[in-house]
Protein backbone atom coordinates (compact mmCIF):
# COMPACT_ATOMS: atom_id res chain seq x y z
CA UNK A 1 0.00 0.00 0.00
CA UNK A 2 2.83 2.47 1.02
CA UNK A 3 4.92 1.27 -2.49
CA UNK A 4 1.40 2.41 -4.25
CA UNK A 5 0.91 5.18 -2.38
CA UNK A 6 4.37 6.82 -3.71
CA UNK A 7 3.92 5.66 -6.29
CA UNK A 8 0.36 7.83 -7.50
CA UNK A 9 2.34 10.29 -5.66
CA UNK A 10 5.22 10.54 -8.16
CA UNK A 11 2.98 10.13 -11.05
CA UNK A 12 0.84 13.38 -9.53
CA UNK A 13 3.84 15.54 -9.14
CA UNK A 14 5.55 14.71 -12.81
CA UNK A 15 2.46 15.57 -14.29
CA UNK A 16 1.79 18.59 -12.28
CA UNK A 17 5.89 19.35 -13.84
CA UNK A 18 4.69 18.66 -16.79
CA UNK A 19 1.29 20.42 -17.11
CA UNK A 20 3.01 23.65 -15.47
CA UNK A 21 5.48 23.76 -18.69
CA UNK A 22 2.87 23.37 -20.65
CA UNK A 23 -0.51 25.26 -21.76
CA UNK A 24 -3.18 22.44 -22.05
CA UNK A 25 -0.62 19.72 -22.45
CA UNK A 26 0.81 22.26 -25.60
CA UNK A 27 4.42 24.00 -24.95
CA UNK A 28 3.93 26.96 -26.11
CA UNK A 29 6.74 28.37 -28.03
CA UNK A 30 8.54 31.54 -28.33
CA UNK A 31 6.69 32.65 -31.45
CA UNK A 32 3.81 31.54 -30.48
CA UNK A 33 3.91 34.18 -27.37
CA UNK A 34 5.42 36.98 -29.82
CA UNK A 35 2.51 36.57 -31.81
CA UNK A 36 0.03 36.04 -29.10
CA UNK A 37 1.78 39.81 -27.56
CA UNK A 38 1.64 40.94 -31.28
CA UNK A 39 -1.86 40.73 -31.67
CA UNK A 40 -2.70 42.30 -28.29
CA UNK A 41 -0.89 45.22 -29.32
CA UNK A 42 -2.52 45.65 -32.82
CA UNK A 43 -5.66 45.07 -30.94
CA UNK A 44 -4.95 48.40 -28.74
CA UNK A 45 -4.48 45.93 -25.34
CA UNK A 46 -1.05 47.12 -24.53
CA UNK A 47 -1.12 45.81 -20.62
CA UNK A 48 -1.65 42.42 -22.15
CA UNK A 49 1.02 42.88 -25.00
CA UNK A 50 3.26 44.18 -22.14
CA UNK A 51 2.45 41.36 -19.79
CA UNK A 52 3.02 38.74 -22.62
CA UNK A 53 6.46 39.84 -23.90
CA UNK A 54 7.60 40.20 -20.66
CA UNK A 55 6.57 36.67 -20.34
CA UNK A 56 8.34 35.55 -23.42
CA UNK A 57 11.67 37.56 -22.92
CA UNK A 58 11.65 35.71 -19.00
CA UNK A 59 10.47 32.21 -20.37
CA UNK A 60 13.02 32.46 -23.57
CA UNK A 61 16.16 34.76 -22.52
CA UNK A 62 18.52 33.29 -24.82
CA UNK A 63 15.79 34.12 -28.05
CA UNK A 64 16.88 36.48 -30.95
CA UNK A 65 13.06 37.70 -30.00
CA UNK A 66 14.01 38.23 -26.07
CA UNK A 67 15.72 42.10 -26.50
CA UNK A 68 12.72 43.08 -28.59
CA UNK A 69 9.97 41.39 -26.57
CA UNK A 70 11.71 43.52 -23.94
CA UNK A 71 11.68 46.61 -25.47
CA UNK A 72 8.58 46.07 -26.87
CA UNK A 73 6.76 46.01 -23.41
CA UNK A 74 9.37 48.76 -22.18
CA UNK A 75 8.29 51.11 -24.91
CA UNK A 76 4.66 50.26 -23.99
CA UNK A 77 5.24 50.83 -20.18
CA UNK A 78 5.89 54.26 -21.27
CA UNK A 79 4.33 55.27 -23.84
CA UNK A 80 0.48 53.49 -24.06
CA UNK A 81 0.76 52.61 -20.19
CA UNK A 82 2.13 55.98 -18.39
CA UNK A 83 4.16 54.03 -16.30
CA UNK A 84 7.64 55.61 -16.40
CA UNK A 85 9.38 54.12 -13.54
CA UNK A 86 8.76 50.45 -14.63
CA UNK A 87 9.93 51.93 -18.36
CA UNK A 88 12.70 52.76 -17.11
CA UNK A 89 13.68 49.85 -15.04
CA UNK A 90 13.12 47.41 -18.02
CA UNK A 91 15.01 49.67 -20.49
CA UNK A 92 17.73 49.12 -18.09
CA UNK A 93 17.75 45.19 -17.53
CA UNK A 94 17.87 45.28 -21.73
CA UNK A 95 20.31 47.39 -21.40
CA UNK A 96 22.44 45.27 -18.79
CA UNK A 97 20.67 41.86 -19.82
CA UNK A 98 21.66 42.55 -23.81
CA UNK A 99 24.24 44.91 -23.97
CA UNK A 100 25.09 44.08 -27.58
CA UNK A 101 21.14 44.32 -28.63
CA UNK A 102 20.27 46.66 -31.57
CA UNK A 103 17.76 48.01 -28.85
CA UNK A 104 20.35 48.80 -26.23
CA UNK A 105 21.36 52.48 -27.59
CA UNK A 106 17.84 52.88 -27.99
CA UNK A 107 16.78 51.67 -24.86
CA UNK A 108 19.66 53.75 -23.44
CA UNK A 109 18.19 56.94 -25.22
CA UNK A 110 14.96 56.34 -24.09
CA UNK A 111 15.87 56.19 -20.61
CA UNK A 112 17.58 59.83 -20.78
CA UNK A 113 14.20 60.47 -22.60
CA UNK A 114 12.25 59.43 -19.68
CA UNK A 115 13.62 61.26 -17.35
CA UNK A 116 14.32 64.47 -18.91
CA UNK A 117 10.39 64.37 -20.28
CA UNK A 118 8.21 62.47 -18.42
CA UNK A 119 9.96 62.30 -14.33
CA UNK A 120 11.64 65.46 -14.90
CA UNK A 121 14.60 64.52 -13.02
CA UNK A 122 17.50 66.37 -15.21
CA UNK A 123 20.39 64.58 -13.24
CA UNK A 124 19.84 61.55 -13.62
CA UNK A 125 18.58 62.31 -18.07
CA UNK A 126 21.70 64.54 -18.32
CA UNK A 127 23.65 61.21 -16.39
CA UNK A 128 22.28 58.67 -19.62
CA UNK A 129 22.78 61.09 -22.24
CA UNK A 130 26.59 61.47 -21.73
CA UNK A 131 26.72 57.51 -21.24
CA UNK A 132 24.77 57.12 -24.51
CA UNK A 133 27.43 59.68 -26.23
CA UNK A 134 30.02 57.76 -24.95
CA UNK A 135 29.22 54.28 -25.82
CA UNK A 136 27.89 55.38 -29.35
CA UNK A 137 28.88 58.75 -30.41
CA UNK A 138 28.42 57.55 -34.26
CA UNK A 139 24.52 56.39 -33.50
CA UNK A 140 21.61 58.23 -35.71
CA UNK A 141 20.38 58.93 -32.11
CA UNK A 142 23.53 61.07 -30.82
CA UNK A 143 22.39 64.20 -32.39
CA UNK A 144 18.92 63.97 -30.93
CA UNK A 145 21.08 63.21 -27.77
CA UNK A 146 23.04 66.44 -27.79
CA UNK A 147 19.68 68.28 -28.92
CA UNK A 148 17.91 66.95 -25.61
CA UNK A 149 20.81 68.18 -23.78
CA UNK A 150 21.00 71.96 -25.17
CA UNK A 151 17.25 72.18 -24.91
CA UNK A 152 16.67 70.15 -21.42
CA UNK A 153 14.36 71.58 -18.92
CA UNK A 154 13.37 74.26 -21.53
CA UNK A 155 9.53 76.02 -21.83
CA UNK A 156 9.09 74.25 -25.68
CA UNK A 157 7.85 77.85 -26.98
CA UNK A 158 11.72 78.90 -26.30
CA UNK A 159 13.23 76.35 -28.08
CA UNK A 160 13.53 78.50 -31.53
CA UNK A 161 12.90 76.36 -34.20
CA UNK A 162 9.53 74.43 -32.32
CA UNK A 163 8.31 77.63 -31.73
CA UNK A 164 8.68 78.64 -35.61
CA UNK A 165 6.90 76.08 -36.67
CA UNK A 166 4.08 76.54 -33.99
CA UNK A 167 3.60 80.40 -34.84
CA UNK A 168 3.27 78.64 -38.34
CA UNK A 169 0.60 76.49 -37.79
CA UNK A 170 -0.95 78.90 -35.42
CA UNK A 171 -1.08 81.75 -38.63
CA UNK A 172 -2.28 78.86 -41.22
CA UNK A 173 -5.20 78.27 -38.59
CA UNK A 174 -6.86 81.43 -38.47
């Protein structure tokens, strides 16, 4: 009875293992959670996109798909879900996680972006800016880098050229 007993037991736990890795007996695979994230985010539910690449750059870390699924949700944490601390911490785990990522000057950018737009906090944008100058002064983001920089903090109707072009479209309304 005790040799059946622990027996059923061992049988109950491997398939608990087993459904646990599994969705309905069916692994679900890395694409299969990129697309399942993709079409939450063409369908306008970014917490879900968010949640789901999140899931698939944690499940799948060693994926071509994992820096993107990670900027993916990082760029949604900001952008569709006003969240700008939790932007900014998974900009930087991409950034430490996948240092040699296409996204990581981005994500580097973006966190300067973050807090020089959305927190405010000019220390710590100024702080990533001159890190993202330094690790990739040649990048097609370094001038909008140095931009940010000059015009940090600024009232946008000072900054010359934005307020050109808003007397502009102010004159062509009326």
């Amino acid at each position: 009875m005790k040799r059946f007993l622990s027996y059923g037991l061992g049988v109950i736990f491997l398939a608990g293992l087993v459904f646990t890795s599994t969705e309905c007996g069916k692994r679900v695979t890395e694409k299969q959670l990129y697309d399942k994230a993709d079409t939450y985010e063409r369908d306008e539910q970014f917490a879900k996109a968010a949640e789901v690449y999140l899931s698939l750059s944690k499940r799948f870390p060693n994926s071509p798909k994992a820096p993107e699924a990670l900027f993916k949700a990082a760029v949604m944490y900001a952008n569709n879900l006003k969240k700008s601390n939790e932007a900014i911490q998974l900009h930087e785990r991409l950034i430490k996680t996948y240092p040699k990522s296409e996204f990581a000057p981005q994500s580097l950018f973006l966190v300067g972006f973050i807090y020089a737009n959305d927190v405010k906090n000019y220390s710590k944008a100024k702080k990533y800016y001159d890190e993202f100058l330094k690790k990739y002064p040649s990048h097609e983001l370094a001038t909008s880098v140095q931009w940010e920089l000059k015009n940090m903090g600024k009232d946008i109707n000072s900054v010359q050229f934005l307020k050109m072009e808003h007397d502009s479209v102010k004159t062509q309304s009326k």
